[in-house]
N, C-alpha and C. Protein backbone atom coordinates (compact mmCIF):
# COMPACT_ATOMS: atom_id res chain seq x y z
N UNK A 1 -12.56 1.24 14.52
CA UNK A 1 -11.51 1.06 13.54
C UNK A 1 -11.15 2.42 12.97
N UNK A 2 -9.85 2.62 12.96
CA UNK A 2 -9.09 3.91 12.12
C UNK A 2 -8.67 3.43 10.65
N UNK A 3 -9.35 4.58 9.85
CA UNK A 3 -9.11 4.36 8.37
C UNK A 3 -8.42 5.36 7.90
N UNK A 4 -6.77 5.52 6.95
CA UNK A 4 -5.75 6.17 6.61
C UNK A 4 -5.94 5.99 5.19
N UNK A 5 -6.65 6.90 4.22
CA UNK A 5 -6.50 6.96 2.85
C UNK A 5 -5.87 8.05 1.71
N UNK A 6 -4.67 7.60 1.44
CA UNK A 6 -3.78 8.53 0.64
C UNK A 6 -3.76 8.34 -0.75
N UNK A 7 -4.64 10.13 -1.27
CA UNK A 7 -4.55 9.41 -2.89
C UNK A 7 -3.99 10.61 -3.54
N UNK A 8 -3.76 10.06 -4.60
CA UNK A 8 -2.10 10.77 -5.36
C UNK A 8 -2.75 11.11 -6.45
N UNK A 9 -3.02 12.50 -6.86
CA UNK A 9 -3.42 12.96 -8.52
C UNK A 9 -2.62 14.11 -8.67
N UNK A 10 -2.69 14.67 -9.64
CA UNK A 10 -1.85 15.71 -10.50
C UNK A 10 -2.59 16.77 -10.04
N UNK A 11 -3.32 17.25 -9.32
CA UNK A 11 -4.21 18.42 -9.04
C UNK A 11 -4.73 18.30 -7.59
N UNK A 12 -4.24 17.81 -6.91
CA UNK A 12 -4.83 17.76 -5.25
C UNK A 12 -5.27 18.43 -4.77
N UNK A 13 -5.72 19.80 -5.12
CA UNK A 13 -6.70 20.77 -5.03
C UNK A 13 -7.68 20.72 -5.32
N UNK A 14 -8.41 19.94 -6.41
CA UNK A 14 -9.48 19.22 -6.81
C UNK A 14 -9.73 17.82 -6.40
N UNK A 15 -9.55 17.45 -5.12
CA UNK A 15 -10.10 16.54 -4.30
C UNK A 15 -10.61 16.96 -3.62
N UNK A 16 -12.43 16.59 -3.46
CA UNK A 16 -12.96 16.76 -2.17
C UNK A 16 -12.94 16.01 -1.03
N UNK A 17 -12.06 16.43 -0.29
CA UNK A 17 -11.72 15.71 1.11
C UNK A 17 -12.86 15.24 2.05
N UNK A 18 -13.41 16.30 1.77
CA UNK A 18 -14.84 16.34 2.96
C UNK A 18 -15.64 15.57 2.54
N UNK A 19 -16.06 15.46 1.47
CA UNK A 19 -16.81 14.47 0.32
C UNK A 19 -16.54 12.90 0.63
N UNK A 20 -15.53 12.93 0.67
CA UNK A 20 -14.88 11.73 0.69
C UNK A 20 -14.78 10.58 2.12
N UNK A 21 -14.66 11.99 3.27
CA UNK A 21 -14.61 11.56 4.63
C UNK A 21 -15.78 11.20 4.82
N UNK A 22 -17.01 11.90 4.60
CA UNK A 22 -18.48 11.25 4.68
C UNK A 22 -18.72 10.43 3.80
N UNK A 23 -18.39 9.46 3.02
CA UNK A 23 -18.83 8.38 2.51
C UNK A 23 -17.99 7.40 3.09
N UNK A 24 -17.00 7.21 3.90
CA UNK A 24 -16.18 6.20 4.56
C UNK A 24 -16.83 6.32 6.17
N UNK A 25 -17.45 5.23 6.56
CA UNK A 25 -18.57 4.97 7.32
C UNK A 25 -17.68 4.66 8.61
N UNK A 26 -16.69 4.25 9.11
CA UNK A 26 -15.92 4.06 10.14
C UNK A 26 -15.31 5.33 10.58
N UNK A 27 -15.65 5.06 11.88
CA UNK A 27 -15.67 6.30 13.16
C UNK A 27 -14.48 7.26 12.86
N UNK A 28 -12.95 6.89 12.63
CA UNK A 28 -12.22 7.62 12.28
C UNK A 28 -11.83 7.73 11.18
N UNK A 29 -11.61 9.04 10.00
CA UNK A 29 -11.06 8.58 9.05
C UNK A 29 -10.15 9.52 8.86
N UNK A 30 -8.92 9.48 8.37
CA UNK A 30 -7.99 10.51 7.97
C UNK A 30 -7.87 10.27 6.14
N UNK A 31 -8.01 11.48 5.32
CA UNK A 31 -7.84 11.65 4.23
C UNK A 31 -6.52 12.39 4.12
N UNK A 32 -5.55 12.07 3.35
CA UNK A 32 -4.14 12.37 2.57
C UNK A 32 -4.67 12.60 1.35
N UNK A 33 -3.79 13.74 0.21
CA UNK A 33 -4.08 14.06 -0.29
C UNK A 33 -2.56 14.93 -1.28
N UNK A 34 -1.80 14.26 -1.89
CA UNK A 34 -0.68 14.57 -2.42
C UNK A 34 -0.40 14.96 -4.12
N UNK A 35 1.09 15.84 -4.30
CA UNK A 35 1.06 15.55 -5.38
C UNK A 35 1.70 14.39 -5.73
N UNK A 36 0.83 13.65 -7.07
CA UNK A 36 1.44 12.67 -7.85
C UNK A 36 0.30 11.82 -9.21
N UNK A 37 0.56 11.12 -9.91
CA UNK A 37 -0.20 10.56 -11.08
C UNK A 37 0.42 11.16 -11.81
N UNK A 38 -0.61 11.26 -13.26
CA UNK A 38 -0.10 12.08 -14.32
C UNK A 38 -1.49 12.13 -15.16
N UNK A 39 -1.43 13.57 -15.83
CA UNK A 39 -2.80 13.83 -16.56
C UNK A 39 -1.95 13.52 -18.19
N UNK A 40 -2.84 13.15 -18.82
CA UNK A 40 -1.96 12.64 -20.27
C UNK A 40 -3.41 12.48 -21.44
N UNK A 41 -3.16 12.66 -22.76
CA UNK A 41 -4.33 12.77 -23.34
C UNK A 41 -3.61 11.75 -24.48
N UNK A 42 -4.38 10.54 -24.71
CA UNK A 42 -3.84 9.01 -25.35
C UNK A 42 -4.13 8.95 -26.70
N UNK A 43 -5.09 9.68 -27.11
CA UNK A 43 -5.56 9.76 -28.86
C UNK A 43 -5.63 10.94 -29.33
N UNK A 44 -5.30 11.98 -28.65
CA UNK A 44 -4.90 13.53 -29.32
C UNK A 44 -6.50 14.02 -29.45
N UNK A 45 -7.31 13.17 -28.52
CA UNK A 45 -8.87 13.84 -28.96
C UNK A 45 -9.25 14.63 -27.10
N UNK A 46 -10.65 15.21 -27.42
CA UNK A 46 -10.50 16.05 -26.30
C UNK A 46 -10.39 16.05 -25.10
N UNK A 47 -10.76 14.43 -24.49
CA UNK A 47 -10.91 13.83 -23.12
C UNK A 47 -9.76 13.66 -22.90
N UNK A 48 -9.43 13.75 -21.89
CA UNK A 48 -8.57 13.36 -21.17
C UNK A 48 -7.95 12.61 -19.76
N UNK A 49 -6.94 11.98 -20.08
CA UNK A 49 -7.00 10.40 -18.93
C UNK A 49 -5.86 11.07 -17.95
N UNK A 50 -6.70 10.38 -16.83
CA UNK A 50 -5.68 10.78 -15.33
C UNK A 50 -5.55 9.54 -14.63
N UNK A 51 -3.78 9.51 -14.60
CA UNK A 51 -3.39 8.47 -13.23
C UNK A 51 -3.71 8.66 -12.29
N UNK A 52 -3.80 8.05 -11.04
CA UNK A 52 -3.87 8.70 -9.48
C UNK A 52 -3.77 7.37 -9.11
N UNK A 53 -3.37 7.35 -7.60
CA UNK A 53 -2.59 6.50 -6.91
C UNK A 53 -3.79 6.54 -5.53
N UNK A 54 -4.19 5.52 -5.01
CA UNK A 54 -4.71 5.31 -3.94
C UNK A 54 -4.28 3.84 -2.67
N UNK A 55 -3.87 4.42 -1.35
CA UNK A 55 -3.67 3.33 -0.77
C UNK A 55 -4.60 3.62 0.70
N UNK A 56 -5.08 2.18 0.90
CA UNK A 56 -6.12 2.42 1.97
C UNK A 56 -5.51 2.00 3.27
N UNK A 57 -5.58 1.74 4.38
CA UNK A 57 -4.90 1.16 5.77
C UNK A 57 -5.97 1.20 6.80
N UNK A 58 -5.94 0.26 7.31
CA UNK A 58 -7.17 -0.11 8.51
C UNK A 58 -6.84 -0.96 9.34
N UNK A 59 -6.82 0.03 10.39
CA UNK A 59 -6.66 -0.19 11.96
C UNK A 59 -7.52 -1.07 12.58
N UNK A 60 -7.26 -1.90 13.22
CA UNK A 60 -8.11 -2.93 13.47
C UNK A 60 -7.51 -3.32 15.14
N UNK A 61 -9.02 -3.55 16.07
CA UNK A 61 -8.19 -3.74 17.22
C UNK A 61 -7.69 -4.99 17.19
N UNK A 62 -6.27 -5.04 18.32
CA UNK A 62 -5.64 -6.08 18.35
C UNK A 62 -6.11 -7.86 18.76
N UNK A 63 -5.97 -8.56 18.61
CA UNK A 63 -6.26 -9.73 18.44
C UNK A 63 -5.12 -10.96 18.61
N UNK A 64 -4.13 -10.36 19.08
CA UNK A 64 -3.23 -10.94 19.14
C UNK A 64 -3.07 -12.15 20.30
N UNK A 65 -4.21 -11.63 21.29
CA UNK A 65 -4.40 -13.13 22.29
C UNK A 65 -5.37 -14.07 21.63
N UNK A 66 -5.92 -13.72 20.69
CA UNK A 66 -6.68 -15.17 20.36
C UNK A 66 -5.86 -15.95 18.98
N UNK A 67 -4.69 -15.23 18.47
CA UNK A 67 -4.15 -16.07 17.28
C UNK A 67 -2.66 -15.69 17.69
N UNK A 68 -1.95 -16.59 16.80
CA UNK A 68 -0.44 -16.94 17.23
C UNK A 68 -0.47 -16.68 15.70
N UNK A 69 0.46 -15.76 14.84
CA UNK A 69 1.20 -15.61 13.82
C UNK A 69 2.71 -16.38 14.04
N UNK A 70 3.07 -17.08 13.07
CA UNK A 70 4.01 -17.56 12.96
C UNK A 70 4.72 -17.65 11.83
C-alpha cells in the first residue's frame, strides 16, 4: 500500500519529514509539506496556538473483481 500525507502549517520548515516517514509503517510513503494554517495567540498570554491542515490518502490494491460498486 502507498501512503500520500499533506500537512499544511505556517512554518513548513519546521516539519520533520524524515521523522514522520519512519513512524508510518507502510512500504511507501510520500510526505507533502506546504505553506498554510495560521499561528495566532487567543488570550494575549505567552503560548501560542497553531492551525495546520492534514490530509491522508491510501492506495490500496485493486479489488474491483471481487465487488461491484454501484
Amino acid at each position: 500500500m502507498r501512503v500520500k500525507v499533506t500537512i499544511g502549517v505556517p512554518e513548513p520548515a519546521k516539519v520533520g519529514r524524515a521523522k514522520l516517514i519512519t513512524e508510518i509503517t507502510q512500504d511507501k510513503a510520500e510526505i507533502s509539506v506546504a505553506y498554510c494554517g495560521k499561528n495566532f495567540n487567543m488570550r494575549g498570554e505567552d503560548s501560542l496556538s497553531v492551525i495546520a491542515t492534514c490530509t491522508v490518502e491510501a492506495f490500496i490494491q485493486t479489488l474491483s473483481q471481487r465487488y461491484s460498486v454501484t
